[in-house]
Protein backbone atom coordinates (compact mmCIF):
# COMPACT_ATOMS: atom_id res chain seq x y z
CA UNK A 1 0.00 0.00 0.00
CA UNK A 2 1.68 3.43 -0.56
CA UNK A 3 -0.03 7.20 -0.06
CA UNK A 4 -0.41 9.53 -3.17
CA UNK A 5 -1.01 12.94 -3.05
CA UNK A 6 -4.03 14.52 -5.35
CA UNK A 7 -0.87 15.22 -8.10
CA UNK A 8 1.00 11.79 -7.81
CA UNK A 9 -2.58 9.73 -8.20
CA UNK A 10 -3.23 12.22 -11.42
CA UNK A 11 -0.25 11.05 -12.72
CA UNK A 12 -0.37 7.51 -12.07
CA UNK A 13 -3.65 7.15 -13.77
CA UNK A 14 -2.48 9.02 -17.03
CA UNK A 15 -0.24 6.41 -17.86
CA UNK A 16 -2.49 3.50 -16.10
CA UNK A 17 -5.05 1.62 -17.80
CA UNK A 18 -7.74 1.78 -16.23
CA UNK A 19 -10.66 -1.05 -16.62
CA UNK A 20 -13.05 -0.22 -13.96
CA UNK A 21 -13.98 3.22 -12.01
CA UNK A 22 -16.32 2.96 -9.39
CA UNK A 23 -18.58 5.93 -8.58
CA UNK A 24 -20.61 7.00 -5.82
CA UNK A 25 -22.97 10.19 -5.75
CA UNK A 26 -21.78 11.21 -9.13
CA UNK A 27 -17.75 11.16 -7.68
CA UNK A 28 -15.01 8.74 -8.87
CA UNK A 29 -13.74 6.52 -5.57
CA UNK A 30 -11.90 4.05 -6.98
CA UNK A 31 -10.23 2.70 -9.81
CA UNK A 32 -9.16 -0.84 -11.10
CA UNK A 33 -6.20 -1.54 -13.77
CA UNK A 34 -2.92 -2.46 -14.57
CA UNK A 35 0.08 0.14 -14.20
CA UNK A 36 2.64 1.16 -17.17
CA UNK A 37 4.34 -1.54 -16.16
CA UNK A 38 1.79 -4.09 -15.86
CA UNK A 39 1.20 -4.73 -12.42
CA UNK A 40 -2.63 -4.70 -11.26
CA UNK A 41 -3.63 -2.04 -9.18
CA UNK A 42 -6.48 -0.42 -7.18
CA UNK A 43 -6.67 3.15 -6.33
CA UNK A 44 -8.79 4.39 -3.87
CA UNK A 45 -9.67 8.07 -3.56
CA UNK A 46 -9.27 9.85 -0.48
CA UNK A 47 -12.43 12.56 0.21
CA UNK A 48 -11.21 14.49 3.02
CA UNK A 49 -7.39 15.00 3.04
CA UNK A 50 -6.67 14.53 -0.73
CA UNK A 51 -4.76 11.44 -0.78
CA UNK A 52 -4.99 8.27 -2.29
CA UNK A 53 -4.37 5.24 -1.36
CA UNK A 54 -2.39 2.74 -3.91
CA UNK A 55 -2.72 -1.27 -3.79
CA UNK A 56 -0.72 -3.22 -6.08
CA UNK A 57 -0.98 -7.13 -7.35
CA UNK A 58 -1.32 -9.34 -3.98
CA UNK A 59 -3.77 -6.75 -2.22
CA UNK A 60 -6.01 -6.19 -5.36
CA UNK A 61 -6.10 -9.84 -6.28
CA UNK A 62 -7.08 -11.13 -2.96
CA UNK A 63 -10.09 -8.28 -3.15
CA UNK A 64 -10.72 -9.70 -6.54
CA UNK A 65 -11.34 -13.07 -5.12
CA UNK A 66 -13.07 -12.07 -2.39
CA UNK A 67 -15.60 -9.85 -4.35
CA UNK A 68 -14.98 -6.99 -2.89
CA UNK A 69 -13.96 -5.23 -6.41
């Protein structure tokens, strides 16, 4: 798991691709992909300080299998 700032999740995503968003009241709070360099990924939105909160391959799968994505 590592923070992001607002800025450093921006830029993740541009070069990300990104197959799922999730949305709630019209807001983007998470998104599922792989990274530039091919690892999965989920990135959670932060709503009151800003940051975001990365998860790469073992942390995302297991939420995959658990249905929880």
């Amino acid at each position: 798991m590592q923070s992001l700032s607002t800025q450093e999740a921006t830029d993740f995503l541009a070069t990300a691709t990104i197959t799922e968003t999730s949305t709630e009241e019209g807001i983007e709070i998470a998104h599922r992909g792989t990274s530039a360099d091919g690892t999965p990924f989920v990135l959670i939105n932060g709503r009151d300080d800003g940051m975001a909160l990365l998860f790469t391959t073992e942390l995302s799968s297991a939420l995959d299998t658990l249905g929880l994505l």
